[in-house]
C-alpha atoms as a PDB file:
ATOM      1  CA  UNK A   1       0.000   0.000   0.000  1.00  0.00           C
ATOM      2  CA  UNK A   2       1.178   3.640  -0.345  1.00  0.00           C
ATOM      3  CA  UNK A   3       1.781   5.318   2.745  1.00  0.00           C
ATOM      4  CA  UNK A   4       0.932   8.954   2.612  1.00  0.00           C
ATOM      5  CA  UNK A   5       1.524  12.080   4.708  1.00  0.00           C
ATOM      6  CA  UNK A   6      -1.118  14.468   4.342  1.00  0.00           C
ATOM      7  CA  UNK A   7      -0.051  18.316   5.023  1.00  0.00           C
ATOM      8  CA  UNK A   8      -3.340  20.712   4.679  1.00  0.00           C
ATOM      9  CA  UNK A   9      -3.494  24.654   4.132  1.00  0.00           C
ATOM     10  CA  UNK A  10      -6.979  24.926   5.542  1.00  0.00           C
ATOM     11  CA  UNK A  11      -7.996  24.898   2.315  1.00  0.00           C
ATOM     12  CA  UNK A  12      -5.327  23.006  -0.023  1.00  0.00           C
ATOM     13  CA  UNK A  13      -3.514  19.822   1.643  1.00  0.00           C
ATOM     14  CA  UNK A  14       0.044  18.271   0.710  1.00  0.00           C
ATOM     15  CA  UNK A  15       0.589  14.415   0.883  1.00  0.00           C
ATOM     16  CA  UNK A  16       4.543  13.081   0.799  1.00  0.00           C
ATOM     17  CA  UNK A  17       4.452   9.289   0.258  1.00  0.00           C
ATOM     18  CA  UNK A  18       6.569   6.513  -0.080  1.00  0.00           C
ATOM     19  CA  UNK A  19       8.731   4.653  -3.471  1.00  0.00           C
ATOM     20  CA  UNK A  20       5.954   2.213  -4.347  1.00  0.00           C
ATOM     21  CA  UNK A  21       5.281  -0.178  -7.854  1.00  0.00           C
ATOM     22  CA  UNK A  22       2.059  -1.765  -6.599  1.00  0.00           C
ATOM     23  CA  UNK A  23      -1.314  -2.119  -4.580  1.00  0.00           C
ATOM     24  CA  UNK A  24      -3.730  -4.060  -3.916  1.00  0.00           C
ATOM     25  CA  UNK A  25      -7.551  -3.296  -4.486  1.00  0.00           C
ATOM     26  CA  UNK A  26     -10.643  -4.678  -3.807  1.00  0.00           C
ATOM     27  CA  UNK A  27     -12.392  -4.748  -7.123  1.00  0.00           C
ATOM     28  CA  UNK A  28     -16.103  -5.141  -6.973  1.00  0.00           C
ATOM     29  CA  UNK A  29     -16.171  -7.375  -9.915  1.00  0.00           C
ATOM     30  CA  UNK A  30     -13.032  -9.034  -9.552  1.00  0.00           C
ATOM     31  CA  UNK A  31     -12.215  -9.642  -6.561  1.00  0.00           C
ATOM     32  CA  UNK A  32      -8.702  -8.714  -4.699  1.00  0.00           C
ATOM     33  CA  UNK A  33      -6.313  -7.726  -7.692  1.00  0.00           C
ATOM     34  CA  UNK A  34      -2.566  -5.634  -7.657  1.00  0.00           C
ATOM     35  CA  UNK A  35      -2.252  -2.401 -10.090  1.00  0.00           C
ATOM     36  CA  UNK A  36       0.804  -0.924 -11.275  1.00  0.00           C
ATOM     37  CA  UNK A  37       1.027   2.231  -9.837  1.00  0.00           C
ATOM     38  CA  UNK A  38       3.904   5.215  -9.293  1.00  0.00           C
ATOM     39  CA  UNK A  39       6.798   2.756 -10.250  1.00  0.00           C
ATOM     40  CA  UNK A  40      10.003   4.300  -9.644  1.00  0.00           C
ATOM     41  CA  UNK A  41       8.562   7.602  -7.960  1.00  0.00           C
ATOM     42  CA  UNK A  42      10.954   8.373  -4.646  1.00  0.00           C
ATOM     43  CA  UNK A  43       8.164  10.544  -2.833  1.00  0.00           C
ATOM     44  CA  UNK A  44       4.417  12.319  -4.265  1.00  0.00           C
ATOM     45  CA  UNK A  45       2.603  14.931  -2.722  1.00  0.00           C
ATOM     46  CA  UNK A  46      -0.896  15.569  -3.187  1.00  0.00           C
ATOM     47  CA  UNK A  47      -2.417  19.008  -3.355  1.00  0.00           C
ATOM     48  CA  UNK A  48      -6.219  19.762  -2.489  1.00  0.00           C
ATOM     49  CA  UNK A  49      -7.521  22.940  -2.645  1.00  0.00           C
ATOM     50  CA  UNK A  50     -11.198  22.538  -3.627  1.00  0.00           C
ATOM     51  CA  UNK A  51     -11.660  27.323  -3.296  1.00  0.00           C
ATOM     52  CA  UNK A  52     -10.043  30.025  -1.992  1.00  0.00           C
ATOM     53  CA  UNK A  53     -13.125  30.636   0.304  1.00  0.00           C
ATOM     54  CA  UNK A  54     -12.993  27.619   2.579  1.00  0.00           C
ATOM     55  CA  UNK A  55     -14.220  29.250   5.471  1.00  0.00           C
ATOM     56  CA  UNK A  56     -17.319  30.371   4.507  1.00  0.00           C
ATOM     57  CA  UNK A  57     -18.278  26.683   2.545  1.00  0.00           C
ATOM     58  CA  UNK A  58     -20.819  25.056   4.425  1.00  0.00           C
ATOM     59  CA  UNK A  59     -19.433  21.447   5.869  1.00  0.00           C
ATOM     60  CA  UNK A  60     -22.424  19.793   3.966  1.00  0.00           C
ATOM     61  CA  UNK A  61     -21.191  20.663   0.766  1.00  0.00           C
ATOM     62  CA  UNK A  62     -18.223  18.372   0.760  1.00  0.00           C
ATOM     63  CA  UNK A  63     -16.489  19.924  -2.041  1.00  0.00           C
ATOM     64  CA  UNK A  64     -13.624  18.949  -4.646  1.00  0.00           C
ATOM     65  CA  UNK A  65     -11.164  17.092  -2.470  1.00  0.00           C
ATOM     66  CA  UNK A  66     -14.147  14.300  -1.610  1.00  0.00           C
ATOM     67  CA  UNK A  67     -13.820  12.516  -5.020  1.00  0.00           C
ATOM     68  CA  UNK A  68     -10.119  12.411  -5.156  1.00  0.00           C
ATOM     69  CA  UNK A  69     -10.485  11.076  -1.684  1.00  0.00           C
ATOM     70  CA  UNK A  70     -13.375   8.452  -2.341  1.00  0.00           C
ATOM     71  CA  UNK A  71     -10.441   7.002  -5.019  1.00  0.00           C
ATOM     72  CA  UNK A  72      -7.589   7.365  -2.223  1.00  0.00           C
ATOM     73  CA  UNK A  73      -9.678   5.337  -0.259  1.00  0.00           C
ATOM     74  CA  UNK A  74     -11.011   2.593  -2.763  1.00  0.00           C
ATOM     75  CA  UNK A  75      -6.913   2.084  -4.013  1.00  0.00           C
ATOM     76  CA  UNK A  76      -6.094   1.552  -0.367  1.00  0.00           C
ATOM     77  CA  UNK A  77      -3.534   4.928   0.291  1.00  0.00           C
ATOM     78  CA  UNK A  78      -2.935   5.606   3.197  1.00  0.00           C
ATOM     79  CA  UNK A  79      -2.802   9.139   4.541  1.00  0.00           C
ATOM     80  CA  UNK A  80      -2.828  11.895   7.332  1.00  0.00           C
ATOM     81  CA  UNK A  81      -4.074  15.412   7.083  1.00  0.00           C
ATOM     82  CA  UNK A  82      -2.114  18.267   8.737  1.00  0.00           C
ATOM     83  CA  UNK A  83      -4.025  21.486   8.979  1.00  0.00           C
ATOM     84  CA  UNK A  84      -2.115  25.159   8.780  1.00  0.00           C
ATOM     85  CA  UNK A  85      -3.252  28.173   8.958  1.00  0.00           C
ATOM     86  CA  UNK A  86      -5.925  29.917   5.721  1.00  0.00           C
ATOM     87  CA  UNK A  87      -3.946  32.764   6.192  1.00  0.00           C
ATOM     88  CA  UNK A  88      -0.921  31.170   4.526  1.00  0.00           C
ATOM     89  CA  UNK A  89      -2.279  30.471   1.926  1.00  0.00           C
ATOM     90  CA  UNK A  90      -1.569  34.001   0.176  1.00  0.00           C
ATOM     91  CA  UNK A  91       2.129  33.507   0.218  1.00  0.00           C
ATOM     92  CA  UNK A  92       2.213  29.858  -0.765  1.00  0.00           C
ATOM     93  CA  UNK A  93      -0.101  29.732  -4.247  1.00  0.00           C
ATOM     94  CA  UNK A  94       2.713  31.359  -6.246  1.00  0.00           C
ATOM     95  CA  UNK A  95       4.127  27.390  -6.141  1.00  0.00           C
ATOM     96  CA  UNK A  96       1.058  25.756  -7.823  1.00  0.00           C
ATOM     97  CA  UNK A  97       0.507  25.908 -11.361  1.00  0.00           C
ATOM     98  CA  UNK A  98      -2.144  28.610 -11.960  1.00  0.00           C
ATOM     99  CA  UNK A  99      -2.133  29.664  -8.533  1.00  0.00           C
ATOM    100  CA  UNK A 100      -4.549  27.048  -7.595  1.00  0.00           C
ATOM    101  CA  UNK A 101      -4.665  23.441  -5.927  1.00  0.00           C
ATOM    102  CA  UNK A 102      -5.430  20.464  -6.283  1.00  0.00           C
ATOM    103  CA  UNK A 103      -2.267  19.511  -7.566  1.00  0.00           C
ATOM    104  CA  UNK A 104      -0.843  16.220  -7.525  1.00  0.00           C
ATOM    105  CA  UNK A 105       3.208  15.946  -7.434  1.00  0.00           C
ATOM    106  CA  UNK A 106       4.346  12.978  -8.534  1.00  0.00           C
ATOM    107  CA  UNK A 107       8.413  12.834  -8.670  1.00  0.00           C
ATOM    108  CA  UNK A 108       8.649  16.876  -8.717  1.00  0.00           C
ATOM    109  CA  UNK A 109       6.478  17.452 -11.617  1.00  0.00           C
ATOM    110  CA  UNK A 110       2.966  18.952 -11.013  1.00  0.00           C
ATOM    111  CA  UNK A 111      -0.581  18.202 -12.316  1.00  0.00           C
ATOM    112  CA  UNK A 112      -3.020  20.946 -11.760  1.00  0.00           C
ATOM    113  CA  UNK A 113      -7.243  20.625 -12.278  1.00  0.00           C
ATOM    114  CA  UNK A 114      -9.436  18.300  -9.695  1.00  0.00           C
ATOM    115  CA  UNK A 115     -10.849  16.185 -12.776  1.00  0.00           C
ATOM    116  CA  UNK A 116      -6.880  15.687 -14.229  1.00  0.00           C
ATOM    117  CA  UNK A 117      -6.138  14.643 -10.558  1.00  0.00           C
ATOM    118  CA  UNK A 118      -9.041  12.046 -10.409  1.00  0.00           C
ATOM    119  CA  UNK A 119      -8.245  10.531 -13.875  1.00  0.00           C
ATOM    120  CA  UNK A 120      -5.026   9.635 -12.729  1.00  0.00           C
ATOM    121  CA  UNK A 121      -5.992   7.623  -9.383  1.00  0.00           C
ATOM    122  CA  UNK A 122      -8.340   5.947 -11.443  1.00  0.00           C
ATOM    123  CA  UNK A 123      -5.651   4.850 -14.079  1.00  0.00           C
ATOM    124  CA  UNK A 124      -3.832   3.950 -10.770  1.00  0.00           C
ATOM    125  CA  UNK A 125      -6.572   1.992  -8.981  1.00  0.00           C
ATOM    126  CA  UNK A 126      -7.048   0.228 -12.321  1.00  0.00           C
ATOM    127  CA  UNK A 127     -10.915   1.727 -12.380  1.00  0.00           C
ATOM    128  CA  UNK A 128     -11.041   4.101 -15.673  1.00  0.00           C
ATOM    129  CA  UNK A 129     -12.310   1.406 -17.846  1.00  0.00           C
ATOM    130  CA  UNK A 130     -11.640  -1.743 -19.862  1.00  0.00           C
ATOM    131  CA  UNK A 131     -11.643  -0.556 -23.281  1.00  0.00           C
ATOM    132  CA  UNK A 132     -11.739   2.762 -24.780  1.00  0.00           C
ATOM    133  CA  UNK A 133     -15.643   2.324 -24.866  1.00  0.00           C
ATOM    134  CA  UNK A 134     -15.941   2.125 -21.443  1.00  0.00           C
ATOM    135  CA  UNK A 135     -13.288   5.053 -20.649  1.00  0.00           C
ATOM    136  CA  UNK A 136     -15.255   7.103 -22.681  1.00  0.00           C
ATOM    137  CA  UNK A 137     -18.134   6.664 -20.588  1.00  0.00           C
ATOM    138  CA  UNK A 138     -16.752   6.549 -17.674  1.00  0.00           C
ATOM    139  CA  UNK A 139     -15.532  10.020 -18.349  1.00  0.00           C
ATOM    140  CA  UNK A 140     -18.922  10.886 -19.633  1.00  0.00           C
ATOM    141  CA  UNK A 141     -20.782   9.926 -16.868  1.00  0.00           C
ATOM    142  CA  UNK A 142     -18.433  11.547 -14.305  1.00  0.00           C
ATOM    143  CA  UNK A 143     -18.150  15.015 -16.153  1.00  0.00           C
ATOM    144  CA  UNK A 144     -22.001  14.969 -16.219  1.00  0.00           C
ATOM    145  CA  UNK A 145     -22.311  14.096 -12.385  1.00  0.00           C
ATOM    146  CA  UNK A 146     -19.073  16.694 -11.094  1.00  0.00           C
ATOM    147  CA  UNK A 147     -20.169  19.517 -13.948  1.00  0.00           C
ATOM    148  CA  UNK A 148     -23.867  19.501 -14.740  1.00  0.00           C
ATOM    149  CA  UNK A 149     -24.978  18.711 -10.764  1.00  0.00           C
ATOM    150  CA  UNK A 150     -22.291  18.852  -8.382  1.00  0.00           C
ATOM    151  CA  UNK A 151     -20.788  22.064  -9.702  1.00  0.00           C
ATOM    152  CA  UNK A 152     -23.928  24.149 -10.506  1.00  0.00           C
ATOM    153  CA  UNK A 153     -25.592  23.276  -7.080  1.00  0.00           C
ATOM    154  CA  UNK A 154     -23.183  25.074  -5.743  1.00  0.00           C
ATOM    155  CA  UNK A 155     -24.362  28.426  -6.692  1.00  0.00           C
ATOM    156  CA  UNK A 156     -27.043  27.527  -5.249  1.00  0.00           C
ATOM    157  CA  UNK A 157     -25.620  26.136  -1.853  1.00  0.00           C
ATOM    158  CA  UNK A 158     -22.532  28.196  -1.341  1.00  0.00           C
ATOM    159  CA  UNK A 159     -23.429  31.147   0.895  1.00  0.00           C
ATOM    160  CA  UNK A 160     -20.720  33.410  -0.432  1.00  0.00           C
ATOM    161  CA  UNK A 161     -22.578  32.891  -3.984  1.00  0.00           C
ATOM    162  CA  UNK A 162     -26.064  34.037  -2.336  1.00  0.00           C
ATOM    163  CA  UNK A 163     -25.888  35.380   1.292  1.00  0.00           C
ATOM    164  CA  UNK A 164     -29.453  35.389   1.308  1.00  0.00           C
ATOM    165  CA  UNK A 165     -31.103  31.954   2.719  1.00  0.00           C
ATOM    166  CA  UNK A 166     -34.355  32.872   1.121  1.00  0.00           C
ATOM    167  CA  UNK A 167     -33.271  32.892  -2.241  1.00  0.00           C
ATOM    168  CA  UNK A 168     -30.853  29.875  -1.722  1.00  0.00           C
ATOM    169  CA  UNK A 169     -33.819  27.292  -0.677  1.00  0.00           C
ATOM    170  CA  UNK A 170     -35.647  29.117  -4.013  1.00  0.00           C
ATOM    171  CA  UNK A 171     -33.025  28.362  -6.435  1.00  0.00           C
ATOM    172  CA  UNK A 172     -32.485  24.663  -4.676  1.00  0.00           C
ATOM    173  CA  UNK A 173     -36.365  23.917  -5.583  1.00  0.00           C
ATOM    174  CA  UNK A 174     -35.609  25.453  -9.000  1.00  0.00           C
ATOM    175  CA  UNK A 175     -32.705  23.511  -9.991  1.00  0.00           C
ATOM    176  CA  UNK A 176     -34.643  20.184  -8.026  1.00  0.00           C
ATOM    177  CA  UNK A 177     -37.510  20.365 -10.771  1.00  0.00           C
ATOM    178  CA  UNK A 178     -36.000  22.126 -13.607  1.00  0.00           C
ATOM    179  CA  UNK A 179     -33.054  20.042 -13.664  1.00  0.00           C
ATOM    180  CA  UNK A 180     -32.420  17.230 -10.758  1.00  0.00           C
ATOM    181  CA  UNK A 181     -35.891  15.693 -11.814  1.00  0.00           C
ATOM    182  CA  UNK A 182     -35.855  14.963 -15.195  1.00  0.00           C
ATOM    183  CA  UNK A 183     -32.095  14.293 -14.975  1.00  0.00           C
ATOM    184  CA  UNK A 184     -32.619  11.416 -12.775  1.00  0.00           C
ATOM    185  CA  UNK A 185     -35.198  10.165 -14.699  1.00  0.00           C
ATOM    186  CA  UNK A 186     -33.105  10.039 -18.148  1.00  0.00           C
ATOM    187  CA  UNK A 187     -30.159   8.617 -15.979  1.00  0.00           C
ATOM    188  CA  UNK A 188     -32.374   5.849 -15.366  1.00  0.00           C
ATOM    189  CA  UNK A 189     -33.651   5.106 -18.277  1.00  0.00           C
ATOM    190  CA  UNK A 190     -29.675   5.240 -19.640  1.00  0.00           C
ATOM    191  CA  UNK A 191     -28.634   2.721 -16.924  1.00  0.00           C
ATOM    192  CA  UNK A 192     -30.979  -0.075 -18.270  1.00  0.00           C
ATOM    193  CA  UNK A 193     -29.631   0.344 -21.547  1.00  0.00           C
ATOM    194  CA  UNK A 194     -25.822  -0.136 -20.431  1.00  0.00           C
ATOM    195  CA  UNK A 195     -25.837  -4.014 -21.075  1.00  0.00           C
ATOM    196  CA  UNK A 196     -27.266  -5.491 -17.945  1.00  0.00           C
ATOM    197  CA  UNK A 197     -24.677  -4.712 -15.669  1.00  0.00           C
ATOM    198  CA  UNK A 198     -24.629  -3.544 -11.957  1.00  0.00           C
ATOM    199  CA  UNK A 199     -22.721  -0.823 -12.896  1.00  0.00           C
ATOM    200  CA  UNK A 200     -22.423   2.455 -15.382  1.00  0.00           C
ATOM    201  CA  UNK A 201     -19.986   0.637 -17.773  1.00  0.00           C
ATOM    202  CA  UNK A 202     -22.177  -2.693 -17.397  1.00  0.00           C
ATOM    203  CA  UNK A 203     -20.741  -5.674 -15.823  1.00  0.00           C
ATOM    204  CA  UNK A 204     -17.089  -2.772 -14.774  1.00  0.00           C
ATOM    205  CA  UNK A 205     -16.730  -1.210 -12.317  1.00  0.00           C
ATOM    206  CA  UNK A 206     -15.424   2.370 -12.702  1.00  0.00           C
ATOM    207  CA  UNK A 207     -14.456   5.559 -11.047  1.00  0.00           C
ATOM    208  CA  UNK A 208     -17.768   6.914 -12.869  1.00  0.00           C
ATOM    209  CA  UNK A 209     -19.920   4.682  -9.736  1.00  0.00           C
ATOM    210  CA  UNK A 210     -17.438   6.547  -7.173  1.00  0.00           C
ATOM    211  CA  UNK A 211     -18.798  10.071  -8.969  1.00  0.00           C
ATOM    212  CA  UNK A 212     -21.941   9.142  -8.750  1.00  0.00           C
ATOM    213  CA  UNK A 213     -21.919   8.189  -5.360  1.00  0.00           C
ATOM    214  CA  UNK A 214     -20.103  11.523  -4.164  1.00  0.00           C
ATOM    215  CA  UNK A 215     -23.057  13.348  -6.544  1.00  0.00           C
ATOM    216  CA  UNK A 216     -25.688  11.883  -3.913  1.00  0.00           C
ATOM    217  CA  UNK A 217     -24.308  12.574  -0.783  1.00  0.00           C
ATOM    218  CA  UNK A 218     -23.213  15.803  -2.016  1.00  0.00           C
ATOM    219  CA  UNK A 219     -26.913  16.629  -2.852  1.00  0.00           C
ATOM    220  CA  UNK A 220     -28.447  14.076  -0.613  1.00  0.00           C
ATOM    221  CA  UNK A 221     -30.923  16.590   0.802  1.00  0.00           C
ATOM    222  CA  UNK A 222     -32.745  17.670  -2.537  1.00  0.00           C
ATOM    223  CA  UNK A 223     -32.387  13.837  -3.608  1.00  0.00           C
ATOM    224  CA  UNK A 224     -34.648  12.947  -0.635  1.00  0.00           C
ATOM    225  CA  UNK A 225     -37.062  14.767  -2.164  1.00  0.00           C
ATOM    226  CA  UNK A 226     -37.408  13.694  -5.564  1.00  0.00           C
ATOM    227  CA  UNK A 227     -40.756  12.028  -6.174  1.00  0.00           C
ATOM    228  CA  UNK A 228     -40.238   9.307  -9.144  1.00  0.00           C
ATOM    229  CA  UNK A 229     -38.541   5.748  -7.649  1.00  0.00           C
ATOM    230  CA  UNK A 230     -35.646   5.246  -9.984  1.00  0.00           C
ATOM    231  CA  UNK A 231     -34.325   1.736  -8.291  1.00  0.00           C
ATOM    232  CA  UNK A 232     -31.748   1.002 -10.695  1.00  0.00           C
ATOM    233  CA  UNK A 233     -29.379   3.740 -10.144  1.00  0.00           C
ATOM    234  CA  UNK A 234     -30.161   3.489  -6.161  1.00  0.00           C
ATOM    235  CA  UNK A 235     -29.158   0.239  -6.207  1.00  0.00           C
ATOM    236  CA  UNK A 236     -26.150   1.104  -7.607  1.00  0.00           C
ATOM    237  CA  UNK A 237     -25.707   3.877  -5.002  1.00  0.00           C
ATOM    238  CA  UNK A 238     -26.039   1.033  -2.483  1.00  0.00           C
ATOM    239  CA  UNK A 239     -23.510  -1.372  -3.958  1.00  0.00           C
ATOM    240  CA  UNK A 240     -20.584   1.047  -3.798  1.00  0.00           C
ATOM    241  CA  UNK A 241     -21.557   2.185  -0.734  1.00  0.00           C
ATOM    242  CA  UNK A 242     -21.127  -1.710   0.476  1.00  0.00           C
ATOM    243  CA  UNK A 243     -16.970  -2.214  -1.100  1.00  0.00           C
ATOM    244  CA  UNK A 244     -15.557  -2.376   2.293  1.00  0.00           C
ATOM    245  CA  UNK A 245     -12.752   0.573   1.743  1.00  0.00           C
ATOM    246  CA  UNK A 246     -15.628   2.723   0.901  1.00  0.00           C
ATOM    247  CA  UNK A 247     -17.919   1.390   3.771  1.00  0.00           C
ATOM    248  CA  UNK A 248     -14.616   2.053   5.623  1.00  0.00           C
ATOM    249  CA  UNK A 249     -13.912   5.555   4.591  1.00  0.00           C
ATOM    250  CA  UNK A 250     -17.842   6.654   4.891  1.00  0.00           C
ATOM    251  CA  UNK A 251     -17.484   5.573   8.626  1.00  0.00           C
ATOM    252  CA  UNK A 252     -14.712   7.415   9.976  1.00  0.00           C
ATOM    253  CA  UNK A 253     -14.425   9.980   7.416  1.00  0.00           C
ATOM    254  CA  UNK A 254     -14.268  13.840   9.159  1.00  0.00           C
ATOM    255  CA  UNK A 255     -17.165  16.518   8.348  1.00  0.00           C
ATOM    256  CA  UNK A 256     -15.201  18.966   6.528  1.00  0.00           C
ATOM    257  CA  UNK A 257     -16.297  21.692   3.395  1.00  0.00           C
ATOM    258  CA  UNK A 258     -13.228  20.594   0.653  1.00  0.00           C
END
């Protein structure tokens, strides 16, 4: 397993980890299985910085960082979060490409952008597809769940974005039945045609399930009040939230905004 050291600016964190060429996963549809991963790489750090705001982000809205650490846990990485100061934060960005984390640092060279960051750990865990089909929809799927939902509820959600509380429960009704209604029901309807299988990609199990699971406990409260059953994709929900790492991670895992 990779041992990590996780170093956190209030809102951007730093892992260091060990030389490693292999773990070993739990895959949900093949069992226990070792992945290449960060052969020949002497240390890493990891970089989260899901907005320069952090204070004022609600802890429900479990922002950018959760994703990349749903993945961290699934591939079995160990690490440990450090907090410093928000403060800092000011005369430290200069170091990150674009003046902005996450960033992942593997071997001194940096890769900037949440989504680049999560690509990679699934390449690593070995869950970003069989074939170039199914990477393509695993992308699909998790763009659509991070961009079209995730992202645009925060507008919504974020009190920085709308101080007032008024108009923040108005626009969350809005964007339930304008856009979390009938996008659940197409998403269902698209899951029966996928071939069968438990999952998005069919009988494989990608990072695209992980998404989707971080897309309904991110929005968990307006999901509870969608009206139509869709049991297919719920029962998905409920199979990744039964791999053990994930069970794991949901159980101890800290409240925290990023």
């Amino acid at each position: 397993l990779i041992n990590m050291q996780l170093l956190q600016l209030d809102d951007e964190m730093m892992i260091h980890a060990q030389s490693v060429v292999s773990t070993t996963i739990e895959s949900p549809q093949e069992g226990r299985k070792t992945v290449r991963c960060c052969q020949g790489v002497d240390k890493k750090k990891l970089l989260l910085h899901p907005c320069s705001t952090l204070q004022q982000l609600p802890s429900a809205v479990n922002a950018r960082a959760e994703l990349i650490r749903l993945l961290l846990a699934y591939a079995g990485i160990e690490y440990k979060e450090v907090n410093y100061s928000f403060q800092d934060w000011p005369n430290i960005k200069e170091k990150f490409p674009y003046q902005a984390v996450p960033v992942l640092e593997v071997d001194g060279k940096q890769i900037a952008q949440s989504s680049t960051i999560v690509r990679y750990l699934a390449r690593v865990a070995g869950i970003d597809g069989k074939t170039t089909g199914e990477k393509a929809k695993a992308d699909m799927y998790t763009d659509t769940f991070v961009m079209d939902v995730v992202e645009k509820a925060y507008r919504f959600r974020v009190p920085f974005l709308e101080p007032d509380e008024e108009k923040r429960k108005e626009k969350g009704q809005e964007f339930l039945k304008e856009k979390l209604i009938p996008f659940f029901d197409q998403l269902e309807e698209q899951y029966k045609k996928n071939g069968g299988g438990p999952w998005f990609c069919g009988e494989t199990f990608t990072y695209a399930d992980l998404a989707y699971f971080r897309m309904i406990n991110n929005i968990m409260e307006l999901v509870m009040q969608v009206p139509t059953a869709h049991p297919e994709i719920r029962a998905n929900y409920e199979r990744t939230s039964k791999i053990p790492r994930i069970a794991e991670y949901q159980k101890t895992k800290k409240d925290r905004p990023f």
